[in-house]
Structure formats: C-alpha cells, structure tokens
PDB file of N, CA and C in Angstrom:
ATOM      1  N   UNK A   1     -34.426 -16.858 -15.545  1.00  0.00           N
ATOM      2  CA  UNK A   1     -33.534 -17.058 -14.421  1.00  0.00           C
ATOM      3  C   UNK A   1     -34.090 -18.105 -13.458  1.00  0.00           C
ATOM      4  N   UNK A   2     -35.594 -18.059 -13.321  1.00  0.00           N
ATOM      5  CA  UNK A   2     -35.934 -19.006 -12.230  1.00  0.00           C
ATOM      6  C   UNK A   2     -35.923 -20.666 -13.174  1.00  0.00           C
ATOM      7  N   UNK A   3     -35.905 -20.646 -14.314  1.00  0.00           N
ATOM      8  CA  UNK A   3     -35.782 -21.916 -14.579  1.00  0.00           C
ATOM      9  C   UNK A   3     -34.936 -22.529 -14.286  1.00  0.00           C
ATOM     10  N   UNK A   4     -33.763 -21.799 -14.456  1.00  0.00           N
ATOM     11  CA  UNK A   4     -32.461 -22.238 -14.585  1.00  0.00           C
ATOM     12  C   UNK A   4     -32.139 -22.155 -13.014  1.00  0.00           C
ATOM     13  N   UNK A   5     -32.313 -21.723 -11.617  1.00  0.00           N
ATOM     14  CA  UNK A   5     -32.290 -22.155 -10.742  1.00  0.00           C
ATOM     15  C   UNK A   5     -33.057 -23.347 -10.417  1.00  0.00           C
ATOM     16  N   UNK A   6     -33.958 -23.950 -11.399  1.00  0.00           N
ATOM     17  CA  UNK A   6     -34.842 -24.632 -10.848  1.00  0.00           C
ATOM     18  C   UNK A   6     -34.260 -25.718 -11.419  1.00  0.00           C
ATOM     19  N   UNK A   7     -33.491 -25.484 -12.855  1.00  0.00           N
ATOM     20  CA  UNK A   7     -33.384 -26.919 -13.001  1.00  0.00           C
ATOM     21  C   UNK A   7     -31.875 -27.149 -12.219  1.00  0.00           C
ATOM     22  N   UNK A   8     -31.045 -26.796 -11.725  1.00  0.00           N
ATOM     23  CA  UNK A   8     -29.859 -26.812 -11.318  1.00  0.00           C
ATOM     24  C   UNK A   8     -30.195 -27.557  -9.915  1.00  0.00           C
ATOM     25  N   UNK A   9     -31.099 -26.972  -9.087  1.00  0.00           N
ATOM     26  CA  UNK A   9     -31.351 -27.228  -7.797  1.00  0.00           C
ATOM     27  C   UNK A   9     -32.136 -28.842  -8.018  1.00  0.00           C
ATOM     28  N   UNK A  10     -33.150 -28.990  -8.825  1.00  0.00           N
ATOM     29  CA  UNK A  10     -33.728 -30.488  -9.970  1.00  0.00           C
ATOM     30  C   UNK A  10     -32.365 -31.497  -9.849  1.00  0.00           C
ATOM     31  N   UNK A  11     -31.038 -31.126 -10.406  1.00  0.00           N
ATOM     32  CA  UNK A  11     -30.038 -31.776 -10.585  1.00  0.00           C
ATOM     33  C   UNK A  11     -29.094 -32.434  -9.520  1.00  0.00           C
ATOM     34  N   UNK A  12     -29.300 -31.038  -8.392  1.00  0.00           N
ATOM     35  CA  UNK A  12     -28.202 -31.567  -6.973  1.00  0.00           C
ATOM     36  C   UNK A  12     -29.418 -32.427  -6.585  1.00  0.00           C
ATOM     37  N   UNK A  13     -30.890 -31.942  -6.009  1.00  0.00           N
ATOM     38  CA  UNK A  13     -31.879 -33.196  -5.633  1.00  0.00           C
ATOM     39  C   UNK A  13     -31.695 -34.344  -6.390  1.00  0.00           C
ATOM     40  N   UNK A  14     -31.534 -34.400  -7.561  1.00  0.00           N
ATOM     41  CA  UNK A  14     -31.525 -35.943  -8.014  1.00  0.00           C
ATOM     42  C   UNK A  14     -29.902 -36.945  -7.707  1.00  0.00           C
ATOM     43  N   UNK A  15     -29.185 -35.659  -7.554  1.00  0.00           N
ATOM     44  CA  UNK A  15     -27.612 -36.476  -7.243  1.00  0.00           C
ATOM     45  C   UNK A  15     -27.769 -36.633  -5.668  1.00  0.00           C
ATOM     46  N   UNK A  16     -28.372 -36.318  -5.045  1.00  0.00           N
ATOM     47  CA  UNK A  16     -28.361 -36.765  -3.551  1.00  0.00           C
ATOM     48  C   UNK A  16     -30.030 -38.189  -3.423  1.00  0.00           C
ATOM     49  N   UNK A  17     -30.561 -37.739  -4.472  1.00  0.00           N
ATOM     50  CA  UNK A  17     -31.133 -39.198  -3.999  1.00  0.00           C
ATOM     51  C   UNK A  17     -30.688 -40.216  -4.415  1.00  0.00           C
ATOM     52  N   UNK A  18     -29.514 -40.178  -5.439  1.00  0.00           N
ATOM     53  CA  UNK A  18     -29.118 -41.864  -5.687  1.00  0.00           C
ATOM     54  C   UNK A  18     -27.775 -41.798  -4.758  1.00  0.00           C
ATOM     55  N   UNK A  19     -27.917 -40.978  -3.945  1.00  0.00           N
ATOM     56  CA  UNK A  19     -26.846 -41.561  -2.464  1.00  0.00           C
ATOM     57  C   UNK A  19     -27.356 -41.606  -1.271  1.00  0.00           C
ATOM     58  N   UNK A  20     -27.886 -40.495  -1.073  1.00  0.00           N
ATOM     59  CA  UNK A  20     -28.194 -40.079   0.608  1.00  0.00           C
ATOM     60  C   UNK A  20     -29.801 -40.883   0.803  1.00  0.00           C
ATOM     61  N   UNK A  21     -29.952 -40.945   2.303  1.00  0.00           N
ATOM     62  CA  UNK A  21     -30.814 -41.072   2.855  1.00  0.00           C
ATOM     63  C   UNK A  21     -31.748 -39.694   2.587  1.00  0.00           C
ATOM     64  N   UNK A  22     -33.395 -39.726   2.841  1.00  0.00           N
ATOM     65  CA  UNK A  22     -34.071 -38.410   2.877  1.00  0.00           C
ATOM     66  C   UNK A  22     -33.644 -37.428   3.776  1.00  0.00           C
ATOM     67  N   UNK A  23     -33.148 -38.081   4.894  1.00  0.00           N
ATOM     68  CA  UNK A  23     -32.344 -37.059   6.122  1.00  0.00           C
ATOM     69  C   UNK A  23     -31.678 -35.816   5.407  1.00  0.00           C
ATOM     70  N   UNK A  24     -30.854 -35.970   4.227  1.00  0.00           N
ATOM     71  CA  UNK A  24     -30.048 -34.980   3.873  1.00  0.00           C
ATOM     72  C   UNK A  24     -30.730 -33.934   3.090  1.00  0.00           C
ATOM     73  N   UNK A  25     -31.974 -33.924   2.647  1.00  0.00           N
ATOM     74  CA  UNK A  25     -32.734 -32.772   2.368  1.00  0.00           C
ATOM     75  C   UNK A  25     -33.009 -31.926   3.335  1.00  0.00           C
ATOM     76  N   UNK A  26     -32.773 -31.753   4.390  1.00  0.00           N
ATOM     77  CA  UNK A  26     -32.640 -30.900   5.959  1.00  0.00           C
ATOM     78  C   UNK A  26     -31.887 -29.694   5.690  1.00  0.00           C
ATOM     79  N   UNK A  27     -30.526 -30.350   5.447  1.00  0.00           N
ATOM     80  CA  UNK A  27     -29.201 -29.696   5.590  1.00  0.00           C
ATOM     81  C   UNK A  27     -29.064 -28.906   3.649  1.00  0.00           C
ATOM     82  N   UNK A  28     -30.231 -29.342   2.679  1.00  0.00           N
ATOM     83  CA  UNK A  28     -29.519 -29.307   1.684  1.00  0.00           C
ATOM     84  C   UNK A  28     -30.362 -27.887   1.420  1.00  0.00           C
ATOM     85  N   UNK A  29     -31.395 -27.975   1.946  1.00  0.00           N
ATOM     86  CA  UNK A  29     -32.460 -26.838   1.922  1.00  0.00           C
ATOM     87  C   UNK A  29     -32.049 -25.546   2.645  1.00  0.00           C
ATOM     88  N   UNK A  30     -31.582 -26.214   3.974  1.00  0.00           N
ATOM     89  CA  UNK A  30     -31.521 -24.943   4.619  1.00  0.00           C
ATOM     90  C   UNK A  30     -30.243 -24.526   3.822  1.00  0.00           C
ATOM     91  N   UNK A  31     -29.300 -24.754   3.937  1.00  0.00           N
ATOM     92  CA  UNK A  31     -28.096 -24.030   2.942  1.00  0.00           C
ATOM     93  C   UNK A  31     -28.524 -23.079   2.256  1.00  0.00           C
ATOM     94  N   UNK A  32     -29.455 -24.022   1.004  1.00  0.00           N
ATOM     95  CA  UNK A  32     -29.642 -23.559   0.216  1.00  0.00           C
ATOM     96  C   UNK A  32     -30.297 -21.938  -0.085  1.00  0.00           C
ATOM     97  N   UNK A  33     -30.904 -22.498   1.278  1.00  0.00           N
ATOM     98  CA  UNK A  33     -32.472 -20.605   1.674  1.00  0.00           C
ATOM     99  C   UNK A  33     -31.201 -20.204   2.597  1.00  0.00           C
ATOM    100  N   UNK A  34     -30.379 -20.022   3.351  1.00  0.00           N
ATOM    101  CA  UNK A  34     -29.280 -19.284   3.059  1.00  0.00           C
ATOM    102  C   UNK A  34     -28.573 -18.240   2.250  1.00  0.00           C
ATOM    103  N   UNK A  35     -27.754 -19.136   1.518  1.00  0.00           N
ATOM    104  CA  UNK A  35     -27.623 -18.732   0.670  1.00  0.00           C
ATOM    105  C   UNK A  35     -28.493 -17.721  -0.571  1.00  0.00           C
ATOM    106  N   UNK A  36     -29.845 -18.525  -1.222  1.00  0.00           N
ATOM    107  CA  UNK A  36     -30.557 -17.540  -1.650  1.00  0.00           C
ATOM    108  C   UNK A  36     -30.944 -16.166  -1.045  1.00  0.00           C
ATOM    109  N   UNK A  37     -31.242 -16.591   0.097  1.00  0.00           N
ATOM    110  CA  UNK A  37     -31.384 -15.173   1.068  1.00  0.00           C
ATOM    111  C   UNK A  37     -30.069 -14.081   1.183  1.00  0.00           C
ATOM    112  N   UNK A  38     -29.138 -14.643   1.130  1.00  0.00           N
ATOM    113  CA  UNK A  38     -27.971 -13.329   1.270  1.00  0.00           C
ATOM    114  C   UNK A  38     -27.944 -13.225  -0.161  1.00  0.00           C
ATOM    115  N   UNK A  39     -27.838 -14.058  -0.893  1.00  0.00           N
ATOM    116  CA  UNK A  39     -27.921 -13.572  -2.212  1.00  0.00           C
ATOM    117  C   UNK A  39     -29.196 -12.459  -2.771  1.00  0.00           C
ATOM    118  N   UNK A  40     -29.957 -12.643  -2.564  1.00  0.00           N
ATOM    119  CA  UNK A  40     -31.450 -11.594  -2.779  1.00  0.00           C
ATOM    120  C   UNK A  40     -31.467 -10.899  -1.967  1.00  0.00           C
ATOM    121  N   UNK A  41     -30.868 -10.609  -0.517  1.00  0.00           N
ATOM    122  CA  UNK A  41     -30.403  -9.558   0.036  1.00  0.00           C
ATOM    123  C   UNK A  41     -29.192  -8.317  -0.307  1.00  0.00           C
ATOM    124  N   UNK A  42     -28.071  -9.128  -1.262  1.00  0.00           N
ATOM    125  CA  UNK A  42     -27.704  -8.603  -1.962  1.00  0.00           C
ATOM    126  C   UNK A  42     -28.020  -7.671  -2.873  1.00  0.00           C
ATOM    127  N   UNK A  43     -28.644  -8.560  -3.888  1.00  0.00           N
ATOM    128  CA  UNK A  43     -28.868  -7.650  -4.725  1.00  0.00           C
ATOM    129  C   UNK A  43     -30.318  -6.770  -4.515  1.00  0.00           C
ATOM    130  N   UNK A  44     -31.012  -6.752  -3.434  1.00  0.00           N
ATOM    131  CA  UNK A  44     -31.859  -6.062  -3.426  1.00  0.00           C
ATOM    132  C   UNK A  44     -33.021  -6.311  -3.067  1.00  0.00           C
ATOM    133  N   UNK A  45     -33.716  -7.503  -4.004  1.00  0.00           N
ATOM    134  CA  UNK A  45     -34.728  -8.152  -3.751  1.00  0.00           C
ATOM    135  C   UNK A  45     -35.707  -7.826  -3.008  1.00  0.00           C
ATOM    136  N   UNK A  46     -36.760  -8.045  -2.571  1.00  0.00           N
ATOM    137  CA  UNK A  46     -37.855  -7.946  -1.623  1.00  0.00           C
ATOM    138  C   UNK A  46     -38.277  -8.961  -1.015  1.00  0.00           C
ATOM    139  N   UNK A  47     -38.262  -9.048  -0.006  1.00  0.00           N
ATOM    140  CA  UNK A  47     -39.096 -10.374   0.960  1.00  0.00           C
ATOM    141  C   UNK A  47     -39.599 -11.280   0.318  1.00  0.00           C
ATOM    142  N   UNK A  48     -40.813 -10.874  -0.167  1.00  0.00           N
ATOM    143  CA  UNK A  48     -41.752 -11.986  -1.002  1.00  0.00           C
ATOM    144  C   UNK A  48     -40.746 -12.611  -2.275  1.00  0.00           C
ATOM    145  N   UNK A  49     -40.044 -11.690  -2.801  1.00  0.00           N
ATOM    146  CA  UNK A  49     -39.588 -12.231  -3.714  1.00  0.00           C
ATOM    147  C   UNK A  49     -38.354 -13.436  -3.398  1.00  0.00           C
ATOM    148  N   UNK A  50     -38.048 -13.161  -2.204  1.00  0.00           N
ATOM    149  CA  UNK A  50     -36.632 -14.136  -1.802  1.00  0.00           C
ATOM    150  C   UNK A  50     -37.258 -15.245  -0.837  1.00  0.00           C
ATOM    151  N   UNK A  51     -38.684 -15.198  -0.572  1.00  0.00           N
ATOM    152  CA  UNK A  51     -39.478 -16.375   0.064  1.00  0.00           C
ATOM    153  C   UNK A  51     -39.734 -17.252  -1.041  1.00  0.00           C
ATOM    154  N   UNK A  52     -40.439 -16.601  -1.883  1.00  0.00           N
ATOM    155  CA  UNK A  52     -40.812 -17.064  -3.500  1.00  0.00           C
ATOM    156  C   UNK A  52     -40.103 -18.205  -4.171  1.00  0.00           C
ATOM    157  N   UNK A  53     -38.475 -17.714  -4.169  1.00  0.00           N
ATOM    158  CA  UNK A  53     -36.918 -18.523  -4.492  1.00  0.00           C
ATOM    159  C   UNK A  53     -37.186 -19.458  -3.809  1.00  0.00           C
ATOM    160  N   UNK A  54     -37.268 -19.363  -2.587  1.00  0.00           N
ATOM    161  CA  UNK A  54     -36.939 -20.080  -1.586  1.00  0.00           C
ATOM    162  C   UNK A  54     -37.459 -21.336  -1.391  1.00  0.00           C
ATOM    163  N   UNK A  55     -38.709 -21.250  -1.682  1.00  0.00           N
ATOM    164  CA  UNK A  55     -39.827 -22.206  -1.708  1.00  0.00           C
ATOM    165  C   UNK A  55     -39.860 -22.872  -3.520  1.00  0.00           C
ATOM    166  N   UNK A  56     -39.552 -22.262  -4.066  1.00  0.00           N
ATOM    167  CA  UNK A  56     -38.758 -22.582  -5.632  1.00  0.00           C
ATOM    168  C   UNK A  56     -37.966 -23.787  -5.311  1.00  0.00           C
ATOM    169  N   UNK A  57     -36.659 -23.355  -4.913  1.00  0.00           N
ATOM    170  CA  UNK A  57     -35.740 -23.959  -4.843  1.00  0.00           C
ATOM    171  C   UNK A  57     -35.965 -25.419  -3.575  1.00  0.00           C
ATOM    172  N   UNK A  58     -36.880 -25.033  -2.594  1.00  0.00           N
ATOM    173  CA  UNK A  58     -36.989 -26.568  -1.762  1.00  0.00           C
ATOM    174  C   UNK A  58     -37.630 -27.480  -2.684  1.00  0.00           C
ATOM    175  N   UNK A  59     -38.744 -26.983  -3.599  1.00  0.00           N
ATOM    176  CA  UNK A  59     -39.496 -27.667  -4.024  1.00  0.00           C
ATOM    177  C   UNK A  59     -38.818 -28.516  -4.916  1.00  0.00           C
ATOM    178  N   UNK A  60     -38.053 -27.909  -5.732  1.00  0.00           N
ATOM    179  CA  UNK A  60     -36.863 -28.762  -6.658  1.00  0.00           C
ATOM    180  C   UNK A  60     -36.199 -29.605  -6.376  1.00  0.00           C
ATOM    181  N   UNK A  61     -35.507 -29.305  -5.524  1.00  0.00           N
ATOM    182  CA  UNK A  61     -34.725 -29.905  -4.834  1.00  0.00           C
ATOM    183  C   UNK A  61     -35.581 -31.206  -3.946  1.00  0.00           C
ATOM    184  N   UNK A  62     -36.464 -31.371  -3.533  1.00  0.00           N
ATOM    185  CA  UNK A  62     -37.728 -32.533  -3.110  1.00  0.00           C
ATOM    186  C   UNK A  62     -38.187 -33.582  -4.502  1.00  0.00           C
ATOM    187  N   UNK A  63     -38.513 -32.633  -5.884  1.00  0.00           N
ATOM    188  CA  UNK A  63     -38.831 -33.469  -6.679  1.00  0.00           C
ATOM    189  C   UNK A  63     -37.519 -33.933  -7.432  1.00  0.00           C
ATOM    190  N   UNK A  64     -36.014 -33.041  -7.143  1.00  0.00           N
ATOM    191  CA  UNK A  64     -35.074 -33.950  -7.731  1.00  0.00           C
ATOM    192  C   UNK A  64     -34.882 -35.190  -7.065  1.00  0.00           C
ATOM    193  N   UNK A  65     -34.640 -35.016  -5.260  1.00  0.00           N
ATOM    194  CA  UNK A  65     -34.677 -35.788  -5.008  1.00  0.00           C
ATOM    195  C   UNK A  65     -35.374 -37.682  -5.320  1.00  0.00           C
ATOM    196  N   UNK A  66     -36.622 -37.340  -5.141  1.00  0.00           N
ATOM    197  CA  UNK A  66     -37.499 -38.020  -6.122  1.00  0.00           C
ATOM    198  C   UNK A  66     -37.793 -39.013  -7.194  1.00  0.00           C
ATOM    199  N   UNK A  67     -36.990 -37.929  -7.730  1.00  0.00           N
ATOM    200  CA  UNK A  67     -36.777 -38.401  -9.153  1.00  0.00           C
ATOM    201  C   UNK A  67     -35.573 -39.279  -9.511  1.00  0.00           C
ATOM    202  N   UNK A  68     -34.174 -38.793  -8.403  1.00  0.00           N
ATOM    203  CA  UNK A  68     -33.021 -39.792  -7.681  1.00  0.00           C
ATOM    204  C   UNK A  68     -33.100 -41.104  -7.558  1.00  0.00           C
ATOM    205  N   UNK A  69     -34.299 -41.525  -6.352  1.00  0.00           N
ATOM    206  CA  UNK A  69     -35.091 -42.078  -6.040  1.00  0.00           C
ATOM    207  C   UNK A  69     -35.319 -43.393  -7.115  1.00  0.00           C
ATOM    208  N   UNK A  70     -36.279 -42.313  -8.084  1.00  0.00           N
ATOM    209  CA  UNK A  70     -36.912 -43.550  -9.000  1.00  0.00           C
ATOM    210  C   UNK A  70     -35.980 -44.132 -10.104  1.00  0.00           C
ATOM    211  N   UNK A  71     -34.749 -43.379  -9.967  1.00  0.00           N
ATOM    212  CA  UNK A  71     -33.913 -43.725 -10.981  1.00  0.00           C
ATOM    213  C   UNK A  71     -32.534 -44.424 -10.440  1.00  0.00           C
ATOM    214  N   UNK A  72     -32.823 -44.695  -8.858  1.00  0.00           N
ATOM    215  CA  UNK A  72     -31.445 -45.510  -8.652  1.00  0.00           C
ATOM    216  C   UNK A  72     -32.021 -46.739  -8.740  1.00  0.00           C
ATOM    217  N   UNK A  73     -33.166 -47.485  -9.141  1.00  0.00           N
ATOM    218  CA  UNK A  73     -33.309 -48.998  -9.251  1.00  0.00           C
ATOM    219  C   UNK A  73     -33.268 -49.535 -11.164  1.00  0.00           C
ATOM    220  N   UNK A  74     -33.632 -48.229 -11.614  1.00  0.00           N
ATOM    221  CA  UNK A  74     -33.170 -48.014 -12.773  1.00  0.00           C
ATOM    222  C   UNK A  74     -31.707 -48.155 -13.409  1.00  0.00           C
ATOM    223  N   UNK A  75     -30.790 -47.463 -12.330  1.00  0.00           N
ATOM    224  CA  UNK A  75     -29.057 -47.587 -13.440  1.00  0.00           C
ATOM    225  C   UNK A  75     -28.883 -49.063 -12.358  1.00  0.00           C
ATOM    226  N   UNK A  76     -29.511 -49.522 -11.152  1.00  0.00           N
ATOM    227  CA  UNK A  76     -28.808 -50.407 -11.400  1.00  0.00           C
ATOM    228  C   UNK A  76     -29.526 -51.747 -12.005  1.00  0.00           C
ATOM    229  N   UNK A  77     -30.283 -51.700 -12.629  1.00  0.00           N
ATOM    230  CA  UNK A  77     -30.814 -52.404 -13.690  1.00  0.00           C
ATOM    231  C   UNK A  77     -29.823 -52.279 -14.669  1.00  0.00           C
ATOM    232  N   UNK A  78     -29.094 -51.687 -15.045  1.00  0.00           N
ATOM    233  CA  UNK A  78     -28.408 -51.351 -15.909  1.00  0.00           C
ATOM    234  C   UNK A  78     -26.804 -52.197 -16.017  1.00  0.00           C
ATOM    235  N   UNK A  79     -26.657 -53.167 -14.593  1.00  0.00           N
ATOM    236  CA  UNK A  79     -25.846 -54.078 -14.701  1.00  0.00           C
ATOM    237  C   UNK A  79     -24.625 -53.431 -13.841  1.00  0.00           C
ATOM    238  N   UNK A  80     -24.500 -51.834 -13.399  1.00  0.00           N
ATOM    239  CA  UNK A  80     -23.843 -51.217 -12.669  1.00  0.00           C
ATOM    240  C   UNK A  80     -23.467 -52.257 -11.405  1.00  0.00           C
ATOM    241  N   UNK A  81     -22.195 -52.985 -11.348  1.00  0.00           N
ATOM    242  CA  UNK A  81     -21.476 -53.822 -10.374  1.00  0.00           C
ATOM    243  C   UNK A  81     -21.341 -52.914  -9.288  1.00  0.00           C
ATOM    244  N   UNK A  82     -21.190 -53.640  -7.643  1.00  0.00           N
ATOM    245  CA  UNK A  82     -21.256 -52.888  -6.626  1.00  0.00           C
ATOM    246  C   UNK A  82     -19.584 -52.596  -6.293  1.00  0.00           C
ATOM    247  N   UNK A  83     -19.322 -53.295  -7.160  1.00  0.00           N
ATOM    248  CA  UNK A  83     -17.190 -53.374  -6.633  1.00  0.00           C
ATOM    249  C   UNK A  83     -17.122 -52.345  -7.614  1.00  0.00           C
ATOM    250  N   UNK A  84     -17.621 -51.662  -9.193  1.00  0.00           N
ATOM    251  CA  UNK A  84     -17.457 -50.623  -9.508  1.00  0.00           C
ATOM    252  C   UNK A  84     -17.780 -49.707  -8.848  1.00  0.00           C
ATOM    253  N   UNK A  85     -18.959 -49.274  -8.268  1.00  0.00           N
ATOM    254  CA  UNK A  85     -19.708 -48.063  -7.016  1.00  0.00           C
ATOM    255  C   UNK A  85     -18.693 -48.284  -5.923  1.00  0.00           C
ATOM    256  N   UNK A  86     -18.287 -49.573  -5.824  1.00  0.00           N
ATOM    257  CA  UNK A  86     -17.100 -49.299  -4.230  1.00  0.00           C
ATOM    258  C   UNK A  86     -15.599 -48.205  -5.071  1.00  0.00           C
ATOM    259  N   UNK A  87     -15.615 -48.537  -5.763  1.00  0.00           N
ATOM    260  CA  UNK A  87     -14.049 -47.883  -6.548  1.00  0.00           C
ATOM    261  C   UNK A  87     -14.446 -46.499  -6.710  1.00  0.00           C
ATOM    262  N   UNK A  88     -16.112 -46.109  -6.844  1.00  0.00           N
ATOM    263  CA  UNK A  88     -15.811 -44.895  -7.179  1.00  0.00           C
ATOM    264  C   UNK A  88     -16.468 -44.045  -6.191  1.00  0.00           C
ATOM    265  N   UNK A  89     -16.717 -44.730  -5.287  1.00  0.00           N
ATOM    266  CA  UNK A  89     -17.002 -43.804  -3.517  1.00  0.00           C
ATOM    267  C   UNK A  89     -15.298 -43.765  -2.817  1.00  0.00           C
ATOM    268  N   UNK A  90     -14.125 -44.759  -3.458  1.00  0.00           N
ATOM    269  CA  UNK A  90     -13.530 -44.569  -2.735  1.00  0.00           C
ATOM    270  C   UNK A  90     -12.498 -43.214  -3.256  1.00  0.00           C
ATOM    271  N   UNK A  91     -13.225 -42.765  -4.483  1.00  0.00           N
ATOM    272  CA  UNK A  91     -12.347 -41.453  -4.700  1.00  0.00           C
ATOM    273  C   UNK A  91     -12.575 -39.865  -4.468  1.00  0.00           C
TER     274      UNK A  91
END
C-alpha cells in the first residue's frame, strides 16, 4: 500500500514540476497531510503511523517534483513547439 501511495504522490510531484514554480509544493503537501490525516483518522490508524504517511508522501512528492524538474529540459529537447504547449494550456 505504501508503495503505491508513493508512487502516485512520485507522479502528481513530477506533473507539477514541468509546470509550477517550487512555490506550489506548499499548497500540494499540506492538502495532501490533510487529507492523509482524515483519512488515517478514519480508518483508525495511530499517530505515528499517519505522521509516517505523511512524511512518505511530502517526500515523494519533493523527489517527483525533482524529477519534473530534470525532465522538462528533456521533452523539450524533444522538439515540443511552444504554440503546441500554448494550445494545450488553453484547454
């Protein structure tokens, strides 16, 4: 289970670093420990264990970011036109 939060949370970090500024890891974290928190309050969980997530899930979400990062000079190496990226921010 924690992989699979880990790689999911891996995936939104890497889709916000080939857009956003680092600013938006603020807003993407706290949500996120939010959310995990009512969720592991839900079902039961224990403190440590929903700090545990928590710190799981920032960390992912930092190295997706990251990894965003090293891969937006990458696709646009890839010949990706900026009038295509304008057509598809405008949908």
């Amino acid at each position: 289970m924690t992989l699979t939060i880990f790689g999911f949370f891996f995936v939104m970090g890497a889709a916000l670093g080939l857009r956003f500024k680092v600013l938006i890891l603020l807003p993407a974290i706290g949500l996120a420990a939010v959310g995990i928190a009512g969720v592991g309050i839900a079902h039961g969980d224990g403190v440590g264990t929903v700090m545990l997530t928590v710190a799981i899930v920032a960390t992912a979400l930092q190295m997706g970011y990251f990894f965003g990062l090293v891969m937006r000079p990458i696709i646009a190496s890839f010949g990706v036109h900026a009038a295509v990226v304008e057509k598809l921010r405008l949908r």
